[in-house]
Every structure is written in C-alpha cells, then in structure tokens.
N, C-alpha and C. Protein backbone atom coordinates (compact mmCIF):
# COMPACT_ATOMS: atom_id res chain seq x y z
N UNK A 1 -79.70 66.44 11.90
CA UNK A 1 -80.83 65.78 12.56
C UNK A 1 -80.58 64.27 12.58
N UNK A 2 -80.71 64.06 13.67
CA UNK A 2 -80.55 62.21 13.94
C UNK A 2 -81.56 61.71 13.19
N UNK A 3 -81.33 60.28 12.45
CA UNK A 3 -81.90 59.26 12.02
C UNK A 3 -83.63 59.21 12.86
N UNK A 4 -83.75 58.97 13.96
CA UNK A 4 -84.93 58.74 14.89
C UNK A 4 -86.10 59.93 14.99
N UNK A 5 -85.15 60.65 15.30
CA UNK A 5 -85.70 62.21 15.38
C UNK A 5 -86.32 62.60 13.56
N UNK A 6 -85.41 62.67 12.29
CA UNK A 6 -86.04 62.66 11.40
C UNK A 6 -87.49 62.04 10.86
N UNK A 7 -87.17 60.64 11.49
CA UNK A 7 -88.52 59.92 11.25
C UNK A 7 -89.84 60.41 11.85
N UNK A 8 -89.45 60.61 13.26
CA UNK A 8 -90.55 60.95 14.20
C UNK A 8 -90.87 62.43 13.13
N UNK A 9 -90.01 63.11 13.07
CA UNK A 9 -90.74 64.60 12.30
C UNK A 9 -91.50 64.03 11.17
N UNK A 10 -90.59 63.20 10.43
CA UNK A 10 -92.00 62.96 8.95
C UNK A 10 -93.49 62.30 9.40
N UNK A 11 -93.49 61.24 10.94
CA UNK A 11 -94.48 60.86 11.25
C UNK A 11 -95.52 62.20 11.83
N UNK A 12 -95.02 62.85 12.36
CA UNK A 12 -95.27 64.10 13.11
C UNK A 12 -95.95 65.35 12.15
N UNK A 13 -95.59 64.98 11.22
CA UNK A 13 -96.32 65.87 9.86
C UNK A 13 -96.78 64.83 8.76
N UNK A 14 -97.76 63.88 8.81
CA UNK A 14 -98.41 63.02 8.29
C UNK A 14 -97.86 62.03 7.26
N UNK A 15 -96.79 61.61 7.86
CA UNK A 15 -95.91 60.90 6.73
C UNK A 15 -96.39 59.37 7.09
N UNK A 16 -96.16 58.50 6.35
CA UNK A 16 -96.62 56.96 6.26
C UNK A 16 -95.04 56.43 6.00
N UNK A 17 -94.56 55.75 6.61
CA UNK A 17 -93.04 54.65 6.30
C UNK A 17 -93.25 53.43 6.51
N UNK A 18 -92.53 53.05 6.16
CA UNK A 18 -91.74 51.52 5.83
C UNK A 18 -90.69 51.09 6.98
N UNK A 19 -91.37 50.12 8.19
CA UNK A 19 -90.63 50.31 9.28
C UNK A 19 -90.46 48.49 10.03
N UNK A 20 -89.17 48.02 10.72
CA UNK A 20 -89.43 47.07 10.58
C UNK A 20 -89.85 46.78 12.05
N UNK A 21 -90.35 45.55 12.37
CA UNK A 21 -91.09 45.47 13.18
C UNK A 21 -90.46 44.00 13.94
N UNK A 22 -90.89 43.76 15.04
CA UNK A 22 -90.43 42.26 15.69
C UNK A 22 -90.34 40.84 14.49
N UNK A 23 -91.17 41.17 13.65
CA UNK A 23 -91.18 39.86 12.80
C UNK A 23 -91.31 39.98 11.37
N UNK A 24 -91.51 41.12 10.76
CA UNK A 24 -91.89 41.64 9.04
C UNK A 24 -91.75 42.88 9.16
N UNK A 25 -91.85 43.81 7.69
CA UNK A 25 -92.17 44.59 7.54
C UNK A 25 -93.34 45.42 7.30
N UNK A 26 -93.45 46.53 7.74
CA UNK A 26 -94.84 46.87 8.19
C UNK A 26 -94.85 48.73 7.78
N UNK A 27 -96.23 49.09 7.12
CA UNK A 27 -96.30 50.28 6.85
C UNK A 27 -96.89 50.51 7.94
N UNK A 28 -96.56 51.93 8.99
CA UNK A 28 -96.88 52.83 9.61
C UNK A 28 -97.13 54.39 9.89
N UNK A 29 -97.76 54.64 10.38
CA UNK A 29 -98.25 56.02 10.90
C UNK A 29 -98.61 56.17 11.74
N UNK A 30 -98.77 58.00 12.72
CA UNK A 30 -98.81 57.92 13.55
C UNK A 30 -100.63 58.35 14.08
N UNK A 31 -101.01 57.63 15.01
CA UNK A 31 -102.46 57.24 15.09
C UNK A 31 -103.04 59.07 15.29
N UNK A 32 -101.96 60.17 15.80
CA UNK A 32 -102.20 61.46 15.82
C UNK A 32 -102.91 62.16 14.80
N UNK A 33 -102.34 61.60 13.62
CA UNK A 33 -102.59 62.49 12.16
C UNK A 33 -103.32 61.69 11.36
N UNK A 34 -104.43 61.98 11.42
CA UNK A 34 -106.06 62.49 10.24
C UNK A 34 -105.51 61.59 8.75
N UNK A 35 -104.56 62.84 8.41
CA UNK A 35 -104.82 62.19 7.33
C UNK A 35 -103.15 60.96 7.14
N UNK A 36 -101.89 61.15 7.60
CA UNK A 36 -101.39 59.39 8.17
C UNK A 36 -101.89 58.50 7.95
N UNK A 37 -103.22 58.85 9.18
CA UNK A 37 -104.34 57.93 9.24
C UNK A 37 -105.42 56.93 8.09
N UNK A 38 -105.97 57.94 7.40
CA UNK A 38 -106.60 57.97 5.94
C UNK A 38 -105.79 56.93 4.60
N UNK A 39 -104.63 57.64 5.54
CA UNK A 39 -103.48 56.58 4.24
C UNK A 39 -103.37 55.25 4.40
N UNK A 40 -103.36 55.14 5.71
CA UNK A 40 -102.67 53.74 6.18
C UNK A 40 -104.40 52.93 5.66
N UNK A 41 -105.10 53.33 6.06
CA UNK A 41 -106.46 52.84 5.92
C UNK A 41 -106.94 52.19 4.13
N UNK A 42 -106.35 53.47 4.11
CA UNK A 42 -106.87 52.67 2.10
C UNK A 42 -105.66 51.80 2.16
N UNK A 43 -104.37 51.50 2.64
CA UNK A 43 -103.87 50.08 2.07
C UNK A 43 -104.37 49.30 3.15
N UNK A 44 -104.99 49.49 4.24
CA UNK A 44 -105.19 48.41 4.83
C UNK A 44 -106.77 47.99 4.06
N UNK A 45 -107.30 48.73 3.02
CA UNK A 45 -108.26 48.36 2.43
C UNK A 45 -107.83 47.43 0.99
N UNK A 46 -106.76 48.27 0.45
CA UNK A 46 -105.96 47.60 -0.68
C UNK A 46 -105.50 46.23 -0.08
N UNK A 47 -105.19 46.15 0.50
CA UNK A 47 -104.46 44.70 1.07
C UNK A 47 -105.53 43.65 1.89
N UNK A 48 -106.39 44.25 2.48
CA UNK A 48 -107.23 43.34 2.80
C UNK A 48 -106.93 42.78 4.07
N UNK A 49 -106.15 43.53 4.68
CA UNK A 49 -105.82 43.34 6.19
C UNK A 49 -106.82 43.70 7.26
N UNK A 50 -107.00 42.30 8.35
CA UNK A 50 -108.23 42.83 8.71
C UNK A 50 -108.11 43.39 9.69
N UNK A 51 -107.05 44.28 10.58
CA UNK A 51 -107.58 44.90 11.62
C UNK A 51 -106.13 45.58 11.91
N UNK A 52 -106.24 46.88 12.68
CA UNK A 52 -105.09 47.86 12.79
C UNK A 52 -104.33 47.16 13.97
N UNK A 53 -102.73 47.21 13.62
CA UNK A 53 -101.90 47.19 15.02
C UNK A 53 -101.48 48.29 15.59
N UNK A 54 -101.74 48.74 16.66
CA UNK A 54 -101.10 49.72 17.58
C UNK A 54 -99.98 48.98 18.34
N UNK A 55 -98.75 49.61 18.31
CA UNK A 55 -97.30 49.19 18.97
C UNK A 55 -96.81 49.90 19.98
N UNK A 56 -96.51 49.67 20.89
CA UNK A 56 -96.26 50.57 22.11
C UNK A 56 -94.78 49.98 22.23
N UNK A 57 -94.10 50.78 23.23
CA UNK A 57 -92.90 50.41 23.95
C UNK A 57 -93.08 49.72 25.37
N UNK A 58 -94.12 50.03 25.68
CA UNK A 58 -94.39 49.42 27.51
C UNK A 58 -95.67 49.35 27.70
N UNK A 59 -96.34 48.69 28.23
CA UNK A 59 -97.81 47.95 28.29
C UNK A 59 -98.38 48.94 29.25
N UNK A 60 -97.83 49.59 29.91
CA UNK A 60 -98.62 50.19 30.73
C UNK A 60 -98.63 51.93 29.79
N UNK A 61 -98.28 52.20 28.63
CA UNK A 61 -99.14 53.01 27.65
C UNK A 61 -100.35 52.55 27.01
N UNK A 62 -100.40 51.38 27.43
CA UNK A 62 -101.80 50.78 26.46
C UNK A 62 -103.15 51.39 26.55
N UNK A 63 -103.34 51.56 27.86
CA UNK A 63 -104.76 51.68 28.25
C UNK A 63 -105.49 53.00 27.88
N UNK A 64 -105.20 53.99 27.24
CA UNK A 64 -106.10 54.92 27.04
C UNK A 64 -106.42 54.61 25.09
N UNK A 65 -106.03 53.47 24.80
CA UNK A 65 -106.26 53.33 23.55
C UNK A 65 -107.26 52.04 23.33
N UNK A 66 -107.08 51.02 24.22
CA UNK A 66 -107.97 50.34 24.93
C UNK A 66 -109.41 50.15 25.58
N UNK A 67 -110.43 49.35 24.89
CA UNK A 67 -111.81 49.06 25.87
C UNK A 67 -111.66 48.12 26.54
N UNK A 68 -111.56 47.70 27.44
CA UNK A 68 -111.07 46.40 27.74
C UNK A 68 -112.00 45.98 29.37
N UNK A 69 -112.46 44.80 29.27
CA UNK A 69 -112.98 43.97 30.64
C UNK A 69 -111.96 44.25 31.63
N UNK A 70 -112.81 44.05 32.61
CA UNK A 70 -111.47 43.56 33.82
C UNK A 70 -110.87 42.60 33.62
N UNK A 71 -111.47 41.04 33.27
CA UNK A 71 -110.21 39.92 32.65
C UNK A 71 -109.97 40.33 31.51
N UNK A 72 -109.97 41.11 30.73
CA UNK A 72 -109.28 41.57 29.93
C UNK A 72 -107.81 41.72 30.13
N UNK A 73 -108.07 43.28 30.97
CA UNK A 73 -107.33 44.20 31.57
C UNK A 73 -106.12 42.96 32.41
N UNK A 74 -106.72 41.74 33.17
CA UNK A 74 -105.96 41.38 34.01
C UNK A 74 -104.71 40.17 33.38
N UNK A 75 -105.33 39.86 31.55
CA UNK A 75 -104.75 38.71 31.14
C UNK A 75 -103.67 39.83 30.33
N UNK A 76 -104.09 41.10 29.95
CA UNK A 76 -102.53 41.96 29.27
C UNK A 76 -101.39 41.98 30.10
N UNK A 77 -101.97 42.35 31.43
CA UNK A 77 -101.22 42.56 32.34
C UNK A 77 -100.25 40.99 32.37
N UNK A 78 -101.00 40.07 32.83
CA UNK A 78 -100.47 38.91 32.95
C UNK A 78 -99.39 38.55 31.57
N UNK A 79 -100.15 38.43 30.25
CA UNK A 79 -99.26 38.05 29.30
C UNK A 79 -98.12 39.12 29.05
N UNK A 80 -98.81 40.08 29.11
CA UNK A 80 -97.41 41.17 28.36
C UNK A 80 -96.24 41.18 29.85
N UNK A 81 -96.29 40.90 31.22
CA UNK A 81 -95.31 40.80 31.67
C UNK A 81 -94.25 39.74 31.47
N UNK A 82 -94.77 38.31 30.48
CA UNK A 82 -94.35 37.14 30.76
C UNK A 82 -93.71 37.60 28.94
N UNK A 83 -94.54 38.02 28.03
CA UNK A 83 -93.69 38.07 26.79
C UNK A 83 -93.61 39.28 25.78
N UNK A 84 -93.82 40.55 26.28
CA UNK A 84 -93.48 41.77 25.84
C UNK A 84 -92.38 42.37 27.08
N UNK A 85 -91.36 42.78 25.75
CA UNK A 85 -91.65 42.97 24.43
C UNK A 85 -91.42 41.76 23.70
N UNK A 86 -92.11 41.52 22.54
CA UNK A 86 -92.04 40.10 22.04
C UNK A 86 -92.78 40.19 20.94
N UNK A 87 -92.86 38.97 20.29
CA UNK A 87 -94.24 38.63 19.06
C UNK A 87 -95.20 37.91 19.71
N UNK A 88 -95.56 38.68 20.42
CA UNK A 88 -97.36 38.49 21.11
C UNK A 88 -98.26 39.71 20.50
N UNK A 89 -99.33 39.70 19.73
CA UNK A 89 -100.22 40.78 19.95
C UNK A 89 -101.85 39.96 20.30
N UNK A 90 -102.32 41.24 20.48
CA UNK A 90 -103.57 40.49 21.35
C UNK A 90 -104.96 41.49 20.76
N UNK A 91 -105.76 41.15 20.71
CA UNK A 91 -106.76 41.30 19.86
C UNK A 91 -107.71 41.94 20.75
N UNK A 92 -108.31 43.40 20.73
CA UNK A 92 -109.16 43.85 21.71
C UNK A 92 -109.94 45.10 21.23
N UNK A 93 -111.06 45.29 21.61
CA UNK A 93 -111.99 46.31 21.48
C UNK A 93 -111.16 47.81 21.50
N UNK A 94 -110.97 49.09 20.61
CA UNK A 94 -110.21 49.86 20.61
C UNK A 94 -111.20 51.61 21.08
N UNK A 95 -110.31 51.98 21.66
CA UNK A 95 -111.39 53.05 22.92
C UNK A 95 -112.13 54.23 22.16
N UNK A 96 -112.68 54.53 22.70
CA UNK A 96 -113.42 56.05 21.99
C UNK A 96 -112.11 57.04 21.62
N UNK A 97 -110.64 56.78 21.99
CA UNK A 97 -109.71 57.91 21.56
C UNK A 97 -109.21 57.49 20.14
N UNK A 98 -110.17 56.09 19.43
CA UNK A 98 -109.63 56.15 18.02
C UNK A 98 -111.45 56.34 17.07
N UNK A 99 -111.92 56.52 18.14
CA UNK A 99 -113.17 56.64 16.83
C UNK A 99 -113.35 57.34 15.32
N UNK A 100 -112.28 58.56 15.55
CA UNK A 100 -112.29 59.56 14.32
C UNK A 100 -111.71 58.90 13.29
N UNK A 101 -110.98 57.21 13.42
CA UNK A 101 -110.74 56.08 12.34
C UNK A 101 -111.43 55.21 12.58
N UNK A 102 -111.99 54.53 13.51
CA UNK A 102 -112.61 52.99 13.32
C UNK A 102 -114.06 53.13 13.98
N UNK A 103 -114.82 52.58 13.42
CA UNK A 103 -115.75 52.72 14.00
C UNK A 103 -116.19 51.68 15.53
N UNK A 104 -117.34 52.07 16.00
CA UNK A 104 -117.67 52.12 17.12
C UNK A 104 -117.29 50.60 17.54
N UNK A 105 -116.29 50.29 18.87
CA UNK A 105 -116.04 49.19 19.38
C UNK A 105 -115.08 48.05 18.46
N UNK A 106 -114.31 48.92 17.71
CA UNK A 106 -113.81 47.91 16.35
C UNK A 106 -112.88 47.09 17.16
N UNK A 107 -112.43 46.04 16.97
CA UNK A 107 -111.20 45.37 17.28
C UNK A 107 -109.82 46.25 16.24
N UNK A 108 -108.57 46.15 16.90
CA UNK A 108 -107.58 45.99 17.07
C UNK A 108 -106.87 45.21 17.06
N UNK A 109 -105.97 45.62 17.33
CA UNK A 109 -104.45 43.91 17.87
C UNK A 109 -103.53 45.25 18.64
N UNK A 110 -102.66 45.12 19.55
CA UNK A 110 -101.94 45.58 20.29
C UNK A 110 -101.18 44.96 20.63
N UNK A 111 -99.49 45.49 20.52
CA UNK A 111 -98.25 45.01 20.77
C UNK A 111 -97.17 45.85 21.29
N UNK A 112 -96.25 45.37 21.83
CA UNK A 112 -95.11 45.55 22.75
C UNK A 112 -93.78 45.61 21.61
N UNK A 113 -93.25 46.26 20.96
CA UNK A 113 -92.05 45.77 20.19
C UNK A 113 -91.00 45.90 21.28
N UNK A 114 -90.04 44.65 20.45
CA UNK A 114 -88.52 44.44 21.12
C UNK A 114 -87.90 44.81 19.87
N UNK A 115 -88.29 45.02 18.93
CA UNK A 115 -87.41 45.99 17.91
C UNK A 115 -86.62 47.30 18.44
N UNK A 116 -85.27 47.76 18.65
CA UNK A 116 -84.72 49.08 19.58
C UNK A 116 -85.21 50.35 18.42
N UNK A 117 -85.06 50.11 17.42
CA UNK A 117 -85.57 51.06 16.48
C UNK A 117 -87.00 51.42 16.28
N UNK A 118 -87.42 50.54 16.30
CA UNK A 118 -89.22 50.92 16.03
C UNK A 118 -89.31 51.06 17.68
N UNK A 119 -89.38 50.56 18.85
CA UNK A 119 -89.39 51.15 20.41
C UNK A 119 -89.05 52.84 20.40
N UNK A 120 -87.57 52.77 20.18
CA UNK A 120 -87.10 54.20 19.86
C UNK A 120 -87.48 55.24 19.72
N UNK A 121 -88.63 54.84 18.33
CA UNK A 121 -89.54 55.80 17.50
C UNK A 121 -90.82 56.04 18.58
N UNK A 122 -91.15 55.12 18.87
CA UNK A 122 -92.37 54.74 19.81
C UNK A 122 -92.45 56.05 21.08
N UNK A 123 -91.44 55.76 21.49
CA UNK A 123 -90.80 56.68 22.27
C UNK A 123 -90.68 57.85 22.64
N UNK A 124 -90.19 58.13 20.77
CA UNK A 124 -89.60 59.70 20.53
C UNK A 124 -90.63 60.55 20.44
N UNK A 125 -91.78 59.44 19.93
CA UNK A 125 -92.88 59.96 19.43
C UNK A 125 -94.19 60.29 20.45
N UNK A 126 -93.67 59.30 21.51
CA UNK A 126 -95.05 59.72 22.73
C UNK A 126 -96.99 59.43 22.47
N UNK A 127 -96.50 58.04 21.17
CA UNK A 127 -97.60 57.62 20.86
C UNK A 127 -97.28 56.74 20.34
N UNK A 128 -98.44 55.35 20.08
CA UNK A 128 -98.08 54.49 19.83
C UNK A 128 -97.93 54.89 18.25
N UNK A 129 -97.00 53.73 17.56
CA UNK A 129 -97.10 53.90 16.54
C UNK A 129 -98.30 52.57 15.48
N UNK A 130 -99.38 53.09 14.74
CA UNK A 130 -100.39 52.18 14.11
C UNK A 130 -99.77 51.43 13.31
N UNK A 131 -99.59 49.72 12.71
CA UNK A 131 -98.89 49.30 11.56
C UNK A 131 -100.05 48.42 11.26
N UNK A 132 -99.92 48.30 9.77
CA UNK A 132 -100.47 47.21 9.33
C UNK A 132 -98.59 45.96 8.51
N UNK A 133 -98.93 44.76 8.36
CA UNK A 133 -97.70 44.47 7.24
C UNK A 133 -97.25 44.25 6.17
N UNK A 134 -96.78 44.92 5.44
CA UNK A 134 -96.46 45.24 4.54
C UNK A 134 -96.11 43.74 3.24
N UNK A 135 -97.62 43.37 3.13
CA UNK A 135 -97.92 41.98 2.52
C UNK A 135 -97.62 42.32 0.54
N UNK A 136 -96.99 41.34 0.22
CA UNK A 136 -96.71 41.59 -0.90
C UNK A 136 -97.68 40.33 -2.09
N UNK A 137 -98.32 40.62 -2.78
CA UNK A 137 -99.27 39.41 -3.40
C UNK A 137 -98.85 37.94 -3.59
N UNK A 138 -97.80 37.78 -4.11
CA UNK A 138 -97.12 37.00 -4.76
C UNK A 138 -96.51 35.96 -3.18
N UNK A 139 -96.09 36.72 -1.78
CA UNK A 139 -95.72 36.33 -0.62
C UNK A 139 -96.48 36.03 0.60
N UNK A 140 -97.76 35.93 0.43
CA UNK A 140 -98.94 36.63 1.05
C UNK A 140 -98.89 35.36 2.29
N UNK A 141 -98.06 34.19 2.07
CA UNK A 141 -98.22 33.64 3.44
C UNK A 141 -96.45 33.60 3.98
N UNK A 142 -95.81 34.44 3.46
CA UNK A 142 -94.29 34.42 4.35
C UNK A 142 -94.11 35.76 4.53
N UNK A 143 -92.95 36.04 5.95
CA UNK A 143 -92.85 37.16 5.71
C UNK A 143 -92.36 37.58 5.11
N UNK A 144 -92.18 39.02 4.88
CA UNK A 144 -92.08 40.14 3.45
C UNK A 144 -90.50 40.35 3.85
N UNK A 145 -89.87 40.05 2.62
CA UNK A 145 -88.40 40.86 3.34
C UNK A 145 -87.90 42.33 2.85
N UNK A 146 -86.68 42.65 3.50
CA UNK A 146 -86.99 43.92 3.57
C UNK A 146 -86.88 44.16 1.95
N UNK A 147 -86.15 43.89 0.79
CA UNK A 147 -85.76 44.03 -0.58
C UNK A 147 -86.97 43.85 -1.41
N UNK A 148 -88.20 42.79 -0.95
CA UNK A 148 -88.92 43.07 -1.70
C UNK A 148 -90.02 44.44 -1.24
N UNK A 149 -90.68 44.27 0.05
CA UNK A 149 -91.17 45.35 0.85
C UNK A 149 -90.59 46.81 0.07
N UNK A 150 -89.36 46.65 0.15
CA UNK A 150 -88.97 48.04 -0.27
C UNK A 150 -89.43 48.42 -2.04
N UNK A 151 -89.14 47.26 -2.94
CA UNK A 151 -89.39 47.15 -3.78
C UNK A 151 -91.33 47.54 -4.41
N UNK A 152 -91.87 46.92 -3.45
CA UNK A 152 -93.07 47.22 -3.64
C UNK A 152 -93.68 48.21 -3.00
N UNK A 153 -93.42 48.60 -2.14
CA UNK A 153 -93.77 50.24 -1.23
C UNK A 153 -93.09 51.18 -1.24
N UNK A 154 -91.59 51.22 -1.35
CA UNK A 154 -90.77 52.11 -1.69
C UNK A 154 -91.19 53.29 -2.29
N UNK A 155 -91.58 53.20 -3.06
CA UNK A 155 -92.01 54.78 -4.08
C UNK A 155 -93.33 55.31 -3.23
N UNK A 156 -94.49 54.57 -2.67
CA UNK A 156 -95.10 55.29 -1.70
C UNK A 156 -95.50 55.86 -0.28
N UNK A 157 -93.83 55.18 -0.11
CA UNK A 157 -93.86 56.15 1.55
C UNK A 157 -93.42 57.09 1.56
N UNK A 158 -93.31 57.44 3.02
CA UNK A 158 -92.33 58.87 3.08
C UNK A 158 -91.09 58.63 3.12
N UNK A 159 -90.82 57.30 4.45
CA UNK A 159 -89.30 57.11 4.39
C UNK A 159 -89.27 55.55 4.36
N UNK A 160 -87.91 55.09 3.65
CA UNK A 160 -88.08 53.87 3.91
C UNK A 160 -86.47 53.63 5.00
N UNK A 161 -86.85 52.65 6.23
CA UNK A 161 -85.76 52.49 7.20
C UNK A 161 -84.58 51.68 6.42
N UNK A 162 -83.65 51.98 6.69
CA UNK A 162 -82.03 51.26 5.84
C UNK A 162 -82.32 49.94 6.89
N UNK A 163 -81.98 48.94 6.04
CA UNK A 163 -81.98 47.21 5.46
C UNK A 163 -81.34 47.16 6.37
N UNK A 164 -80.46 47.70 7.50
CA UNK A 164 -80.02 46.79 8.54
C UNK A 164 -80.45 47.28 9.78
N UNK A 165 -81.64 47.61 9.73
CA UNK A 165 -82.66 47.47 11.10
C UNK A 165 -83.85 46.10 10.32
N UNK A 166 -83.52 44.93 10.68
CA UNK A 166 -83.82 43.79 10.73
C UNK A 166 -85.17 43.26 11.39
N UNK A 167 -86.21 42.39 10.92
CA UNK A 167 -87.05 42.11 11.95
C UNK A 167 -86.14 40.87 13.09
N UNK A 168 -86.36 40.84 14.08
CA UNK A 168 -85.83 39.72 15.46
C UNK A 168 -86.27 38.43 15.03
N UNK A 169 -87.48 38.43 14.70
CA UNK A 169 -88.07 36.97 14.76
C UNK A 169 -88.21 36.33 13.23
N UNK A 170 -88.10 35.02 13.09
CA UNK A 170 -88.03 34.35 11.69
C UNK A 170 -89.53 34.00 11.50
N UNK A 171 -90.55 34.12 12.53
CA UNK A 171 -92.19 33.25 12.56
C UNK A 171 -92.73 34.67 12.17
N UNK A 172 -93.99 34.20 12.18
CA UNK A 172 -94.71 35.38 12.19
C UNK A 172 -95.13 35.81 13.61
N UNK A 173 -95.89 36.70 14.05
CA UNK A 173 -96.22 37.30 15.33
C UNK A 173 -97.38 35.93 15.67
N UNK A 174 -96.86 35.33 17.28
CA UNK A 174 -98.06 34.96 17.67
C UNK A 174 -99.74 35.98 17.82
N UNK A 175 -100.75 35.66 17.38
CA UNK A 175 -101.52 36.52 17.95
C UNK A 175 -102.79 35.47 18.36
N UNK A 176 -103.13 36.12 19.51
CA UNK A 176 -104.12 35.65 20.60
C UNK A 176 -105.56 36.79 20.92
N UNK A 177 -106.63 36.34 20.48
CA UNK A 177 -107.67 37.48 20.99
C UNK A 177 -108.10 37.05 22.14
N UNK A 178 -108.75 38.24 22.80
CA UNK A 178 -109.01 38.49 24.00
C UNK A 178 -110.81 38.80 24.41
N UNK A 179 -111.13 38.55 22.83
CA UNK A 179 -113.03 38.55 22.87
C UNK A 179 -113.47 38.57 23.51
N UNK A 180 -114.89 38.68 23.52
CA UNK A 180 -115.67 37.73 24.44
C UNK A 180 -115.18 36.90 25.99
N UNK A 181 -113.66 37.87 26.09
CA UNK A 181 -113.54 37.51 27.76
C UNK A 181 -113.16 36.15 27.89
N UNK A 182 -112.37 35.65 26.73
CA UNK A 182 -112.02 34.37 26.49
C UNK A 182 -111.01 33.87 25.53
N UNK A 183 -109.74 33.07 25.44
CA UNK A 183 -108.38 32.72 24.54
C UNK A 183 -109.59 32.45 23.05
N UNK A 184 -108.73 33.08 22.45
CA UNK A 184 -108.95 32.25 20.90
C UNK A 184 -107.18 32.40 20.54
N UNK A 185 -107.09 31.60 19.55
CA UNK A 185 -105.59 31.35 19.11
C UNK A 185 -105.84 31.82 17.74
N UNK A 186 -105.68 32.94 17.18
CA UNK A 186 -105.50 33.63 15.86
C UNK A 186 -104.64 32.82 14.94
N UNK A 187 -103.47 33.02 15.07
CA UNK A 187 -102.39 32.56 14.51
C UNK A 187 -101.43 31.79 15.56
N UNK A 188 -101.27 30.37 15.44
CA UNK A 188 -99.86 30.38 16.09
C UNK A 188 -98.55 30.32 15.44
N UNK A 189 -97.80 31.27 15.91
CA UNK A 189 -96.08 31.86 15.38
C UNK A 189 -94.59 31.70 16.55
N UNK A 190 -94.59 32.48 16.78
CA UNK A 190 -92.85 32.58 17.45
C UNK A 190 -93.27 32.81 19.01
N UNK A 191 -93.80 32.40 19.64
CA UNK A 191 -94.48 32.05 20.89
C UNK A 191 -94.99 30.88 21.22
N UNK A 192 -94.65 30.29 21.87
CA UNK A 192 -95.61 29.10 22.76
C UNK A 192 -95.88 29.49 23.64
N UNK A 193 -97.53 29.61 23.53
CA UNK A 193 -98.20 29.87 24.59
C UNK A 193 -98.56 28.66 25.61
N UNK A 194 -98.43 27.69 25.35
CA UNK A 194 -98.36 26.25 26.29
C UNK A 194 -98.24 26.80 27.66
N UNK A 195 -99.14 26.54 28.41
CA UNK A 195 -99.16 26.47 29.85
C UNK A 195 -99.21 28.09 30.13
N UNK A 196 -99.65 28.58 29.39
CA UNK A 196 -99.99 30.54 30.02
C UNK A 196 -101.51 30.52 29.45
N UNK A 197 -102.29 29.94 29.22
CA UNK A 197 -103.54 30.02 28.71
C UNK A 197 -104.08 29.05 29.56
C-alpha cells in the first residue's frame, strides 16, 4: 500500500495525524468521521485554538462547506485565484454540512494548500481535510517544527508524516476574515496583501 493511500485509509477509519501543511505543523482529520472529529475538537479545546481549518486542493470544492454572501463568495473567488494555493486562509461562516461539530453559523478559516503531500491526501480523500496547528506551549508564537511537533504529539496520533515532507513557507499563514462583508487583517504572515484589498 502506497504512503498516500495508507494515510487516507487511517483518515477514512477515524484516525487523527500529524501532517505538514503550507507553513507548520498541524493535527488533522477527516471532517467525514464523528468521532476524528470529537478528537480533533478536545485538542482544539486543549490548545485553545480558536477556530477549525478546512484545506482543500481547489477553491472551487469550497462551497458546500461554506455560508457565504455574495461579496463573500465574489472576494474567494477573487483572492484564491490571485494566491491559492498559498498561505492565505480566510475566515467565514461554516454551512449546515458541518453542524454535527460546530455549532450554528460558527466561523471557520478555509485554505488552498500548495503542500503536494497534504493536496495529494486532499485529493485521495475527496474531502477536505480539517487542521488545527500543532502549537507546542513553550513555542506558542513560532512555528512548530517538525522534531518538536513530533515530539509532543507523536504518541497521540495515528500516523505521524516522515520529516521530509516540509512546510513551504518560513511565516506563518496570512489570514484575512471575510465578516461582516468586510477585510479584517487577522494575522499578517507570508502574503502581502497590498493592493488586493
């Protein structure tokens, strides 16, 4: 069994991994499975992370996971053609097809990876894959690399990805919400948004 294909099966039968992502490392699961789901949730409660990422391979899977305005709808379109796949995620109301985890109208963040490995998976899998990142106490404002990540999550995933699937970017993920039908600047990271806003 191929490397890709293995993963997708442990995601595929409620497994949680250690996967790397455009810019850090990041625990994931797949938004399909209940209890995946359940897992990822108590560390995103343990950690104190405030809101789920869904990762796609191509922007135009986004929308059935999505609540979104028409300028909503028209600024994804716009940004994710200009920088997905990339470290852009974007901050948006998440649809009635995730209610059985978040409650009613929760925000999100949604992203495009240019990672070929985590895309791959994305892929294989025919759903996005959910991440939160895999924040370590002691590191809590750099990103996590993969030796300590592994070090500190290691024993509770299912799989952890071999150290030379790399994150791309040295910043953290730009992220931009899409609220209230209007830019807010979350974080700025490995994007300049200058002159697209």
């Amino acid at each position: 069994m191929s490397f890709i294909n293995h993963t997708v099966t442990l995601l595929n039968n409620h497994g949680v991994i250690l996967v790397p992502t455009d810019t850090h490392f990041a625990l994931a699961a797949s938004p399909m499975s209940a209890l995946a789901m359940a897992r990822l949730l108590a560390f995103k409660q343990e950690l104190a992370v405030s809101t789920l990422t869904f990762c796609f391979s191509d922007r135009q899977q986004i929308w059935p996971w999505v609540k979104v305005t028409t300028w909503q709808h028209q600024q994804i379109e716009r940004l994710g053609k200009k920088f997905w796949p990339g470290a852009l995620k974007l901050s948006v109301k998440g649809s009635p097809l995730l209610l059985n985890y978040l409650a009613a109208d929760e925000v999100i963040t949604i992203s495009c990876m240019r990672n070929q490995l985590l895309s791959q998976l994305i892929q294989k899998l025919d759903t996005p894959l959910t991440v939160i990142p895999a924040l370590c106490p002691e590191q809590s404002e750099a990103l996590v690399s993969f030796t300590r990540a592994r070090e500190y999550y290691g024993s509770r995933m299912d799989w952890v990805v071999p150290s030379n699937n790399k994150p791309i970017f040295h910043q953290a993920t730009t992220h931009l919400s899409l609220l209230d039908d209007r830019y807010e600047i979350i974080r700025a990271g490995a994007l300049d948004l200058s002159g697209y806003l």
